[in-house]
PDB file of N, CA and C in Angstrom:
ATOM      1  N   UNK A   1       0.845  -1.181   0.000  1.00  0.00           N
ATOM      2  CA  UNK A   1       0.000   0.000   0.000  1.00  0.00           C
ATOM      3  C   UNK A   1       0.889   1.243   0.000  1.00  0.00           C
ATOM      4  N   UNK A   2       0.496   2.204  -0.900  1.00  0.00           N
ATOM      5  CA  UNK A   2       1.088   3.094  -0.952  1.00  0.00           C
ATOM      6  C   UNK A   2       0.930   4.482  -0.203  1.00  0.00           C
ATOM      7  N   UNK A   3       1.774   5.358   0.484  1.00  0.00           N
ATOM      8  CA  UNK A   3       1.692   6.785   1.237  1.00  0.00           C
ATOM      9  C   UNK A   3       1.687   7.444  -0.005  1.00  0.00           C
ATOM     10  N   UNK A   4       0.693   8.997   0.958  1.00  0.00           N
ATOM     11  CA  UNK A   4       1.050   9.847   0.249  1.00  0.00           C
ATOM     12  C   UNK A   4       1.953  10.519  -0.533  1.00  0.00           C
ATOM     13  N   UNK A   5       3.375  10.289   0.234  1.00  0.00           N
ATOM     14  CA  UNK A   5       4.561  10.781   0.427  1.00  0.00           C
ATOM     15  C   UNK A   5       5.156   9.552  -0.787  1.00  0.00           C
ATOM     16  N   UNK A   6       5.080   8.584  -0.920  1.00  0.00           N
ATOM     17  CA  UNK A   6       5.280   7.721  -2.004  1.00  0.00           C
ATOM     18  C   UNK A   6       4.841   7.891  -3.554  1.00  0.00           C
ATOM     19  N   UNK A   7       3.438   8.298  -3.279  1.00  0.00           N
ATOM     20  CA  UNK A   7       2.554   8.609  -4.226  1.00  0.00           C
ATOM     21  C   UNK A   7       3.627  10.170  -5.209  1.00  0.00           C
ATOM     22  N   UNK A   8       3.242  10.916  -4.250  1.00  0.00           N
ATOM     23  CA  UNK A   8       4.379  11.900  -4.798  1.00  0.00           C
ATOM     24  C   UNK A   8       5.445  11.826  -5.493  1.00  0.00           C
ATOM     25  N   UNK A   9       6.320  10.994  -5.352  1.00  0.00           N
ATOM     26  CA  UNK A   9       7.834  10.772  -5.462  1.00  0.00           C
ATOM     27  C   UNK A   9       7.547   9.990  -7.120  1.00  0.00           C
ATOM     28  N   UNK A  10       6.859   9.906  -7.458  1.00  0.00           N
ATOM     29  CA  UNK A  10       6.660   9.110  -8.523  1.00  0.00           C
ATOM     30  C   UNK A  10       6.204  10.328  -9.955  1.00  0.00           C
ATOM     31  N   UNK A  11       7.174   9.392 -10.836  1.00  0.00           N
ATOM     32  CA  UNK A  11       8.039  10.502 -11.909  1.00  0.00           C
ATOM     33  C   UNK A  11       7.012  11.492 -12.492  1.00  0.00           C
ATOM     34  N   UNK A  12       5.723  10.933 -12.421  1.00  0.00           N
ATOM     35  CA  UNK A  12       4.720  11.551 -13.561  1.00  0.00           C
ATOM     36  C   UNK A  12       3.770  12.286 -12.343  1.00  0.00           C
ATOM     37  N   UNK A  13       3.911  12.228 -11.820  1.00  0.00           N
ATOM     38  CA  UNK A  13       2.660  12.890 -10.346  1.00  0.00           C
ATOM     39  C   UNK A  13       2.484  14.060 -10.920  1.00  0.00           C
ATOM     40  N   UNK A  14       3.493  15.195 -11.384  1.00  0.00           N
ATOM     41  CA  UNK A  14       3.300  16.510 -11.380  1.00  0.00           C
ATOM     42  C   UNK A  14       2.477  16.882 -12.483  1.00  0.00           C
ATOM     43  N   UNK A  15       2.578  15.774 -13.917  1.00  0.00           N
ATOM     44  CA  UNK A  15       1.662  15.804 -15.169  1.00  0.00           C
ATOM     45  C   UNK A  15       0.357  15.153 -14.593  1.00  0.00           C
ATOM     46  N   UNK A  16       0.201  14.532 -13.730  1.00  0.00           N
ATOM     47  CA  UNK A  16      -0.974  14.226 -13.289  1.00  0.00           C
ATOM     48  C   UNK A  16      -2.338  14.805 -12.470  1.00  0.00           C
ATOM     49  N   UNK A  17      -1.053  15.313 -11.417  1.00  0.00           N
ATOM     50  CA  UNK A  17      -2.138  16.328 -10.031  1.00  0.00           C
ATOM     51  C   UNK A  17      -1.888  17.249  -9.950  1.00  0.00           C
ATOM     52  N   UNK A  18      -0.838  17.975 -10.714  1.00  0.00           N
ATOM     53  CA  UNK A  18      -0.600  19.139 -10.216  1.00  0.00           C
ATOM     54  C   UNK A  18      -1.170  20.475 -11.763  1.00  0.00           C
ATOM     55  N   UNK A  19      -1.935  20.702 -11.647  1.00  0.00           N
ATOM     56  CA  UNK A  19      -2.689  21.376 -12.226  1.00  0.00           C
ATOM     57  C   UNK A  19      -1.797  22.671 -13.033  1.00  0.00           C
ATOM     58  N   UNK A  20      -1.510  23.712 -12.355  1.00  0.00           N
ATOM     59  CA  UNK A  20      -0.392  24.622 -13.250  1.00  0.00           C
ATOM     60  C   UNK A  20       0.979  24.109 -13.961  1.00  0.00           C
ATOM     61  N   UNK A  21       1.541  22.928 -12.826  1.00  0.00           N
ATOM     62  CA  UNK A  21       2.757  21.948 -13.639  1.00  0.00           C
ATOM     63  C   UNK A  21       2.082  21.933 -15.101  1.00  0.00           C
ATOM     64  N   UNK A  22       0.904  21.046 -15.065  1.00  0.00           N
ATOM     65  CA  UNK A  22       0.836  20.362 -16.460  1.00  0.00           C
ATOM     66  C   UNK A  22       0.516  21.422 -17.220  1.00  0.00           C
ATOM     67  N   UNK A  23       0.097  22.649 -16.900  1.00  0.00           N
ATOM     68  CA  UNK A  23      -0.355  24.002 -17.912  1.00  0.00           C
ATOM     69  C   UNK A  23       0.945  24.465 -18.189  1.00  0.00           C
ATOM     70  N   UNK A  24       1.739  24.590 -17.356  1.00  0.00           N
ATOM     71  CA  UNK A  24       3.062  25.003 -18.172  1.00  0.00           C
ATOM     72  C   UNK A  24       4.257  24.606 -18.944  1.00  0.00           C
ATOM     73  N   UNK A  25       3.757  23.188 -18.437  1.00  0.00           N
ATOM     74  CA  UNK A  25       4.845  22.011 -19.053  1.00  0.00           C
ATOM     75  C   UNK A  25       4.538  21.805 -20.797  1.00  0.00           C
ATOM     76  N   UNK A  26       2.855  21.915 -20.645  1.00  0.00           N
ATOM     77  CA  UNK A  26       2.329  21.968 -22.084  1.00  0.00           C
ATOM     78  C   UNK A  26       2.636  23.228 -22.621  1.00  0.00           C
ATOM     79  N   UNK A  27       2.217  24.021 -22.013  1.00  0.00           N
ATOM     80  CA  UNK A  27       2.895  25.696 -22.684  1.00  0.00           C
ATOM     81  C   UNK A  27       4.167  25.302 -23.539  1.00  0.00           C
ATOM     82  N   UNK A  28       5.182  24.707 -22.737  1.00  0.00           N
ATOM     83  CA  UNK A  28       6.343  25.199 -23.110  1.00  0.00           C
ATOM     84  C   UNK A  28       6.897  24.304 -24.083  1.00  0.00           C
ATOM     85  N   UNK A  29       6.054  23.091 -24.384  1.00  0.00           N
ATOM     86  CA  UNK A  29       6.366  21.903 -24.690  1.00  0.00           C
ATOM     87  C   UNK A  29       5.995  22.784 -26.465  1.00  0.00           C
ATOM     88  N   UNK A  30       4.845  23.167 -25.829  1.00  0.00           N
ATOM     89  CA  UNK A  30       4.013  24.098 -27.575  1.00  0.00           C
ATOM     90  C   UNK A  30       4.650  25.531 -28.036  1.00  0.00           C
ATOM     91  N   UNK A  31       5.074  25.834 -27.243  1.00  0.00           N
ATOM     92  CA  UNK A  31       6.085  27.309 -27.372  1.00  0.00           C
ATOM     93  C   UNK A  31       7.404  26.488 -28.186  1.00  0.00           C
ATOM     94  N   UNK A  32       8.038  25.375 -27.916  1.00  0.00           N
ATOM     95  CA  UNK A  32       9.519  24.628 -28.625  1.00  0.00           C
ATOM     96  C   UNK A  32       8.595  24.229 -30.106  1.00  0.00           C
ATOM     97  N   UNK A  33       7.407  23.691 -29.838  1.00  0.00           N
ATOM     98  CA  UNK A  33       6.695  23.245 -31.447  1.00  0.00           C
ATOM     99  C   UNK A  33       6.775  24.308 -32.361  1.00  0.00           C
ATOM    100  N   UNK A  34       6.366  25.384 -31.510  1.00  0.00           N
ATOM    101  CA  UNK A  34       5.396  26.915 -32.360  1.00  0.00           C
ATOM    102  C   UNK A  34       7.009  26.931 -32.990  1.00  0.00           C
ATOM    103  N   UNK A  35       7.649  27.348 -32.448  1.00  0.00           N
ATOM    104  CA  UNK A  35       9.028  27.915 -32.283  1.00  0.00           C
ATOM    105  C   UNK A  35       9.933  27.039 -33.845  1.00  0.00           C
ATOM    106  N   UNK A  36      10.049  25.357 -33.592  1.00  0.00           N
ATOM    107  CA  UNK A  36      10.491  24.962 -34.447  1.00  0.00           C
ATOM    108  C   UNK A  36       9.724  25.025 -35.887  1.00  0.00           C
ATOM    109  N   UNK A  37       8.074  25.349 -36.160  1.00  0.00           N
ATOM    110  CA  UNK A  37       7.479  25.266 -36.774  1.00  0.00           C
ATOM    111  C   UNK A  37       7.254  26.647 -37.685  1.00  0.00           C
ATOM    112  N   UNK A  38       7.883  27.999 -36.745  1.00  0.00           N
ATOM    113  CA  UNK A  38       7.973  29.364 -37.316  1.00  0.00           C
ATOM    114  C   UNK A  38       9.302  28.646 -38.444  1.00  0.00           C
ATOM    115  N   UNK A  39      10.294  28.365 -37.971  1.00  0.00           N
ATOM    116  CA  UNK A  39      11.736  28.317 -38.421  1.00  0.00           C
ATOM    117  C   UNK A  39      11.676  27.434 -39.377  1.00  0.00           C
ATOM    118  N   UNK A  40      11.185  26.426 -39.479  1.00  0.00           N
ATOM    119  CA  UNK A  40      10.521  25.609 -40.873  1.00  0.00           C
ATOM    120  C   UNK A  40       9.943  26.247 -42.041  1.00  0.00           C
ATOM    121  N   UNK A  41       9.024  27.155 -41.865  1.00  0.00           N
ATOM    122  CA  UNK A  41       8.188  28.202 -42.573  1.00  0.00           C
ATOM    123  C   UNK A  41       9.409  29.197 -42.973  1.00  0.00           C
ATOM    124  N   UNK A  42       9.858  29.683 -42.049  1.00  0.00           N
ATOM    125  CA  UNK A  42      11.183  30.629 -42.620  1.00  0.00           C
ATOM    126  C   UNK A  42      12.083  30.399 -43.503  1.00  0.00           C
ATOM    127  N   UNK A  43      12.434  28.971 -43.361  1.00  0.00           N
ATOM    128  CA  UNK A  43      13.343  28.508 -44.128  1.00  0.00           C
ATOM    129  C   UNK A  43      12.866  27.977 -45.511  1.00  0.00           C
ATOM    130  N   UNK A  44      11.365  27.547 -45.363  1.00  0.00           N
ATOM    131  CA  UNK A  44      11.008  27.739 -46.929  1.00  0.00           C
ATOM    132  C   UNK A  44      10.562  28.421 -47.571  1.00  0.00           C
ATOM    133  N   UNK A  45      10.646  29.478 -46.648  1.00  0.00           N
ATOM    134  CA  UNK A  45       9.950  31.241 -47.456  1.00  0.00           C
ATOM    135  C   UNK A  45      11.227  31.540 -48.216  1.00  0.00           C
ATOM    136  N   UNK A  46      12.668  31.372 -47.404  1.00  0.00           N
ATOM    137  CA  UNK A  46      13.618  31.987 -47.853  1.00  0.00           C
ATOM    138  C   UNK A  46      14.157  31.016 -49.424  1.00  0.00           C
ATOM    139  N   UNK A  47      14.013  29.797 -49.067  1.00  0.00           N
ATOM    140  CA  UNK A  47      14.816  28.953 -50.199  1.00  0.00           C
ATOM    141  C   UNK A  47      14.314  29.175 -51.285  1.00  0.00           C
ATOM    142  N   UNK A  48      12.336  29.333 -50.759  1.00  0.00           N
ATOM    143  CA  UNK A  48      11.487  28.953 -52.279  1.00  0.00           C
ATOM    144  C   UNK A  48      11.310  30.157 -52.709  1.00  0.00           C
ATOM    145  N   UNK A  49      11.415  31.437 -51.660  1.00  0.00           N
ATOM    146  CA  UNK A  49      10.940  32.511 -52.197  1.00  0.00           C
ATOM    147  C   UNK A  49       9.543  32.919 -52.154  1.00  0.00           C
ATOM    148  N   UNK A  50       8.700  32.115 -51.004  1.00  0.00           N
ATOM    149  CA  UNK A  50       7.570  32.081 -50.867  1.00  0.00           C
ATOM    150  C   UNK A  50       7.231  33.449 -49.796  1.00  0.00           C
ATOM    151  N   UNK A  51       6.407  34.447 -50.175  1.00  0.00           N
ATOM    152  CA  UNK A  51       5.822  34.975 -49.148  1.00  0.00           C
ATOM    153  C   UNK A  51       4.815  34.433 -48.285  1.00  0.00           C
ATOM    154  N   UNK A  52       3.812  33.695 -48.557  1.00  0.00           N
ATOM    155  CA  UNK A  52       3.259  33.075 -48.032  1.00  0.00           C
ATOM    156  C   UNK A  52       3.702  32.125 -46.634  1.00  0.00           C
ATOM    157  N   UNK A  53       4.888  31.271 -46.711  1.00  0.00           N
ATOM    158  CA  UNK A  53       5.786  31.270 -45.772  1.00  0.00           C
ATOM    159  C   UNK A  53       6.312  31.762 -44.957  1.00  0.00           C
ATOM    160  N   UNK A  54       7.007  32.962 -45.461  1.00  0.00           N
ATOM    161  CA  UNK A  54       7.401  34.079 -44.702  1.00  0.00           C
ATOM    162  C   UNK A  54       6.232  34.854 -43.874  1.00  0.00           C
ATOM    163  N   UNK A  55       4.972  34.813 -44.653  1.00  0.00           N
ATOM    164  CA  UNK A  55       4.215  35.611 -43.667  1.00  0.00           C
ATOM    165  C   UNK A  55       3.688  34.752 -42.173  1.00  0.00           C
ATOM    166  N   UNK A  56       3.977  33.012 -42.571  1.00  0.00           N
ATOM    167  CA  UNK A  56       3.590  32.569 -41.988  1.00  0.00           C
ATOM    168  C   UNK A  56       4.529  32.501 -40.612  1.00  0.00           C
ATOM    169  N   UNK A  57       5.562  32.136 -41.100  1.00  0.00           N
ATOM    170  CA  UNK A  57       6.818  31.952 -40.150  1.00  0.00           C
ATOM    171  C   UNK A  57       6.746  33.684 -39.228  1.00  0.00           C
ATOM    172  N   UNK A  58       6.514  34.893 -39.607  1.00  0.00           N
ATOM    173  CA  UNK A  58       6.425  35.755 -38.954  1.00  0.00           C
ATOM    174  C   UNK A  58       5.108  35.592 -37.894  1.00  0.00           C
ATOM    175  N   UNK A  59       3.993  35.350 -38.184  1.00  0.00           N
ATOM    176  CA  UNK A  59       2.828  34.774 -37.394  1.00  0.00           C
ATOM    177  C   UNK A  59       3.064  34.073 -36.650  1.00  0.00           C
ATOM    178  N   UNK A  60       4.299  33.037 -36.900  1.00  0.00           N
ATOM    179  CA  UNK A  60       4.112  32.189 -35.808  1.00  0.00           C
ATOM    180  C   UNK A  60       4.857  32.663 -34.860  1.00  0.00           C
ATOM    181  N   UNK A  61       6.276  32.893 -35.190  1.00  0.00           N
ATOM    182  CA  UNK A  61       6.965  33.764 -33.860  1.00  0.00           C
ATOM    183  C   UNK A  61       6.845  34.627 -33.417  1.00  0.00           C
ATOM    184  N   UNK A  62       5.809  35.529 -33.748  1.00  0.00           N
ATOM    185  CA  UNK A  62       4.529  36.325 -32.689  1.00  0.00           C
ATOM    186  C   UNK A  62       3.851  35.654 -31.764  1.00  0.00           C
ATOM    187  N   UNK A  63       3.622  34.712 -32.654  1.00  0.00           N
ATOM    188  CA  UNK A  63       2.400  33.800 -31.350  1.00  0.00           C
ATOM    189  C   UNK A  63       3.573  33.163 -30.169  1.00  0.00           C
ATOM    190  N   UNK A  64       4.892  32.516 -30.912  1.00  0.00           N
ATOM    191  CA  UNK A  64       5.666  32.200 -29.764  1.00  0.00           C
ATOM    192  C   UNK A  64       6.221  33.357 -28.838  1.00  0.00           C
ATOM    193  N   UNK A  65       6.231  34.268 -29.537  1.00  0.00           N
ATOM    194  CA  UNK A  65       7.011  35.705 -28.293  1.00  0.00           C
ATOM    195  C   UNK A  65       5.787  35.580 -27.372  1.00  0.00           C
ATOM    196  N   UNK A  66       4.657  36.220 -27.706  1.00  0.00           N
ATOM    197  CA  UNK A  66       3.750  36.301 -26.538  1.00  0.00           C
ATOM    198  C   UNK A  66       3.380  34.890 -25.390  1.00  0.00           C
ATOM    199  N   UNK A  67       3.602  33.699 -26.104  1.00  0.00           N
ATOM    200  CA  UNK A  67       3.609  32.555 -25.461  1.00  0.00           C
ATOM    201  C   UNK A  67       4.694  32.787 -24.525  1.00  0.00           C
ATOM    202  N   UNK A  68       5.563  32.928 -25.212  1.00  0.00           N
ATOM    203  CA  UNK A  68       7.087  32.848 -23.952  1.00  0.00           C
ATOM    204  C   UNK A  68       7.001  34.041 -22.959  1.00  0.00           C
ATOM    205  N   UNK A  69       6.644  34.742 -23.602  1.00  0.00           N
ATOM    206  CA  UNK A  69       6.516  36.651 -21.743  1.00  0.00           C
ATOM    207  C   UNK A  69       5.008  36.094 -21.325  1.00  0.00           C
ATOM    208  N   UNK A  70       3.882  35.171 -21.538  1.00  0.00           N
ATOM    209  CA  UNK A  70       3.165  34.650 -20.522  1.00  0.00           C
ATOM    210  C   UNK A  70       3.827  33.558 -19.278  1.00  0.00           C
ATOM    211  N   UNK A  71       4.732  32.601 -20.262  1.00  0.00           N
ATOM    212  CA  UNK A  71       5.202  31.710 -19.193  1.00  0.00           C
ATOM    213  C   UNK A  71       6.513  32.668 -18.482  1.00  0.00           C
ATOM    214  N   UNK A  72       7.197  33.441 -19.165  1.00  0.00           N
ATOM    215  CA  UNK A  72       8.205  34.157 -18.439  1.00  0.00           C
ATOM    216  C   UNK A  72       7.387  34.507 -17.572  1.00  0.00           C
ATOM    217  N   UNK A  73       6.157  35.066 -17.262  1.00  0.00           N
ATOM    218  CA  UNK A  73       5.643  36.367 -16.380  1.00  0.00           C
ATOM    219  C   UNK A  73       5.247  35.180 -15.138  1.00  0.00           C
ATOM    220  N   UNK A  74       4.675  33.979 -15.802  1.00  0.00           N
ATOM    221  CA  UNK A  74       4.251  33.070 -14.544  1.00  0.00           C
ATOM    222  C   UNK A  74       5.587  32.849 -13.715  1.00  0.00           C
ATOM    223  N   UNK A  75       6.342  32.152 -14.295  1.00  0.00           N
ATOM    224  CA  UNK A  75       7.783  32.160 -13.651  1.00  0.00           C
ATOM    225  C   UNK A  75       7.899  33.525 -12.829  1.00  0.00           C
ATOM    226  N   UNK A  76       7.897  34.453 -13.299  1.00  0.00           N
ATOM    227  CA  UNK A  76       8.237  35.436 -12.258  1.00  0.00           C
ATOM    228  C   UNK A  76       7.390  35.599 -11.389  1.00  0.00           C
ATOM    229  N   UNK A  77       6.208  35.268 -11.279  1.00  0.00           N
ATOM    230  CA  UNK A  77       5.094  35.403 -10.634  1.00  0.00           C
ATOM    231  C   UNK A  77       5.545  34.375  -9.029  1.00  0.00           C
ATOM    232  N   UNK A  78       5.705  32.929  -9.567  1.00  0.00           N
ATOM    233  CA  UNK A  78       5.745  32.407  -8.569  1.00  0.00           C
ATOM    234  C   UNK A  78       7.113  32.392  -8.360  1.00  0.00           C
ATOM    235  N   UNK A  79       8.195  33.082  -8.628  1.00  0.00           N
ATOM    236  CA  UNK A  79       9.850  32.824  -7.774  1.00  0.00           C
ATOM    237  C   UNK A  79       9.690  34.224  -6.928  1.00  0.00           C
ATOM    238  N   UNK A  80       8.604  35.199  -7.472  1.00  0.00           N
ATOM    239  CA  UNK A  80       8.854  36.592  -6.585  1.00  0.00           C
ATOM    240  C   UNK A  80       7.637  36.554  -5.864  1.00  0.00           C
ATOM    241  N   UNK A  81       6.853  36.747  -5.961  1.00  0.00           N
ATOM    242  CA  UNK A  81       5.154  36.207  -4.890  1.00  0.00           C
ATOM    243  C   UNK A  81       4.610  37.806  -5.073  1.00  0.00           C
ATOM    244  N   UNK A  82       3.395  37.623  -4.264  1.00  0.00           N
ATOM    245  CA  UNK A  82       2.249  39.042  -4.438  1.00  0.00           C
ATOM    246  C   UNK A  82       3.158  40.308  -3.870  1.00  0.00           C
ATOM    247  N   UNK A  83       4.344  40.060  -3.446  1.00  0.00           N
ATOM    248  CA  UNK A  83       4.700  41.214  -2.972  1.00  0.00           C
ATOM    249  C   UNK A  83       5.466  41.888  -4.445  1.00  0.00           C
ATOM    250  N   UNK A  84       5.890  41.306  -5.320  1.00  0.00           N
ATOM    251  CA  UNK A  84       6.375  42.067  -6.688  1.00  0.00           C
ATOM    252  C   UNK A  84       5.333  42.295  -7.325  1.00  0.00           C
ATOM    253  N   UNK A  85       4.356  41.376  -7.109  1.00  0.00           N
ATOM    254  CA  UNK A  85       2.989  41.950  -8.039  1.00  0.00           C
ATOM    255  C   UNK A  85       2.533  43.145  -7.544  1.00  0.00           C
ATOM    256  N   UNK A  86       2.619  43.690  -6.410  1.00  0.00           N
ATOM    257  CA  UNK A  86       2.116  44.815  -5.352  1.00  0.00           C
ATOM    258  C   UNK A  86       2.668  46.053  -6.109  1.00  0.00           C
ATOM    259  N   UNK A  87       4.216  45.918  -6.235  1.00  0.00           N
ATOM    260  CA  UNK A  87       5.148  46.634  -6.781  1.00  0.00           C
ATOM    261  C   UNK A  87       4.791  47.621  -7.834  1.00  0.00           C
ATOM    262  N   UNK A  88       4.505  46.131  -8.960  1.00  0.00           N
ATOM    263  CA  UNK A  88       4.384  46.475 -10.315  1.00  0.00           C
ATOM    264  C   UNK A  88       3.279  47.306 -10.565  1.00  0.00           C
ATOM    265  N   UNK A  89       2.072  46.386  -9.663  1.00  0.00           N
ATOM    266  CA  UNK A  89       0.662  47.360  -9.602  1.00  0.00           C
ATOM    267  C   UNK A  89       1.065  48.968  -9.290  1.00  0.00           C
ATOM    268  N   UNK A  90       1.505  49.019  -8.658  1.00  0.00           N
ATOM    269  CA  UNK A  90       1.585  50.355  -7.900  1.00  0.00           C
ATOM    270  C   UNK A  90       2.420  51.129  -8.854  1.00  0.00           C
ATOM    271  N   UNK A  91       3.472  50.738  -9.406  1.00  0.00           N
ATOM    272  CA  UNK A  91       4.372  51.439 -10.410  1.00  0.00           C
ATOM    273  C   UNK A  91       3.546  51.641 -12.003  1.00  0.00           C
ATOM    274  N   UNK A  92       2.768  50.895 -12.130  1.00  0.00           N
ATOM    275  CA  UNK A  92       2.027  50.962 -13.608  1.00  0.00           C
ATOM    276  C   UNK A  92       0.585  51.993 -13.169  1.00  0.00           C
ATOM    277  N   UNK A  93       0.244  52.086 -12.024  1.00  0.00           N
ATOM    278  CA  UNK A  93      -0.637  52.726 -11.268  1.00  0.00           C
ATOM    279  C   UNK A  93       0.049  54.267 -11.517  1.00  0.00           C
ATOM    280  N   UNK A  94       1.021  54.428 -11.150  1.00  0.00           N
ATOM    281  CA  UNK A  94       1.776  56.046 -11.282  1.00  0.00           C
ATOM    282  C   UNK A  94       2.315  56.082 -12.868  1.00  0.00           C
ATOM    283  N   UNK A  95       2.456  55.508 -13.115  1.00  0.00           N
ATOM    284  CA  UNK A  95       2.899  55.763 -14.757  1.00  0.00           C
ATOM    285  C   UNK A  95       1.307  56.189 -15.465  1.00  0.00           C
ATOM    286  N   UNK A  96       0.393  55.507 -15.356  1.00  0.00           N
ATOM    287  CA  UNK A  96      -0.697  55.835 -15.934  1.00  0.00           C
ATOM    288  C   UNK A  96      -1.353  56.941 -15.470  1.00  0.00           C
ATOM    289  N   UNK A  97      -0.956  57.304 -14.269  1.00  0.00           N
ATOM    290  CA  UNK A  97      -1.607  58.284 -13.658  1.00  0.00           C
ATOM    291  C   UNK A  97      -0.703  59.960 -14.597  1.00  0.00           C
ATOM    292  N   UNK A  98       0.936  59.673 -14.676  1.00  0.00           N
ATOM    293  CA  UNK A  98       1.291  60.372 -14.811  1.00  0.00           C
ATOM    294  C   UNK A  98       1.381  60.799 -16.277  1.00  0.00           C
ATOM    295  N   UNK A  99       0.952  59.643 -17.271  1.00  0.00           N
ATOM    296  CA  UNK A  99       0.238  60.028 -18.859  1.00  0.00           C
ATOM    297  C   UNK A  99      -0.329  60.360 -18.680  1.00  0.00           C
ATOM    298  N   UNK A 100      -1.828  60.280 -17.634  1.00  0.00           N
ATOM    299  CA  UNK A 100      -3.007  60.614 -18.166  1.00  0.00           C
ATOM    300  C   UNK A 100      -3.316  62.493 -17.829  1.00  0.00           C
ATOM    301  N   UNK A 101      -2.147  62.630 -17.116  1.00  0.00           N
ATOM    302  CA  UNK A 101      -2.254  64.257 -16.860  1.00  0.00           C
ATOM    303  C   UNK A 101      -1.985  65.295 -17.768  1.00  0.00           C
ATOM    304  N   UNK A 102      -2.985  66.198 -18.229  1.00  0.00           N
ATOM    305  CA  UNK A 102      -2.749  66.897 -19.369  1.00  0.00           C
ATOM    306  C   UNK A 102      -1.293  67.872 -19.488  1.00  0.00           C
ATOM    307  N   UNK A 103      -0.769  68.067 -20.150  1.00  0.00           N
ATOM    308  CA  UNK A 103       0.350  69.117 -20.141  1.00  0.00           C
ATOM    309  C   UNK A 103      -0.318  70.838 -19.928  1.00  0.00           C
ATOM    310  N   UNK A 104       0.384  71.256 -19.080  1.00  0.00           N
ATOM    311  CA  UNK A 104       0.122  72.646 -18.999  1.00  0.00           C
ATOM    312  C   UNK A 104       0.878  73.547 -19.702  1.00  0.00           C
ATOM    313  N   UNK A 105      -0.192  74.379 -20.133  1.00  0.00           N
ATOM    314  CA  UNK A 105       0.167  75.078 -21.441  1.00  0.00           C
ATOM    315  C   UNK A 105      -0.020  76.362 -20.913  1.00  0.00           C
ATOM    316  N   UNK A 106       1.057  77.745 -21.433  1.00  0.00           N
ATOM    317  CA  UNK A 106       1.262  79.136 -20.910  1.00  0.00           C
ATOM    318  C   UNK A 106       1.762  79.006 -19.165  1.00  0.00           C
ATOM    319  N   UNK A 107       2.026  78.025 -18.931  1.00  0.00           N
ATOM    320  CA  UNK A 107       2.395  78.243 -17.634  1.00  0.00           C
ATOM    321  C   UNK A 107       3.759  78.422 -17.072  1.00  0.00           C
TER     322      UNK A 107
END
């Protein structure tokens, strides 16, 4: 019979129970696909001369940049905790505050 503590230790647990593991493991697993699959497209835009390719291969490593600064941002999320999120809030809080103030003019 198996412990909890056993149960755990076992190679696949984290693709199994652990709910954000397997969301990011797949993320990143599809961010290396997207990624090799832009560079495929690139390389036969360039050989064949295809735009169609090229436009594609640019589409896709858009979709992989924004894929990768979501999982970058989770990563930072959980190695720094709500107290950098506090931070950021508060710093994007004064930046917006300080666009949204009109310029004074004759003064």
């Amino acid at each position: 019979m198996e412990t909890c503590t056993e149960e755990r230790r076992e190679p696949v647990y984290h693709l199994r129970e652990d709910y954000a593991f397997k969301t990011e493991a797949c993320a990143g697993v599809s961010l290396g696909i997207t990624g090799l699959f832009a560079l495929y497209n690139g390389y036969l835009g360039l050989t064949a001369g295809s735009i169609w390719h090229g436009s594609i291969c640019a589409f896709h490593l858009v979709l992989a940049a924004i894929r990768g600064m979501i999982l970058y941002t989770e990563w930072q999320n959980r190695r720094y905790g709500s107290r950098q999120r506090a931070v950021r809030r508060r710093g994007a809080g004064r930046l917006l505050a300080l666009c949204a103030q009109s310029p004074r003019r004759g003064a």
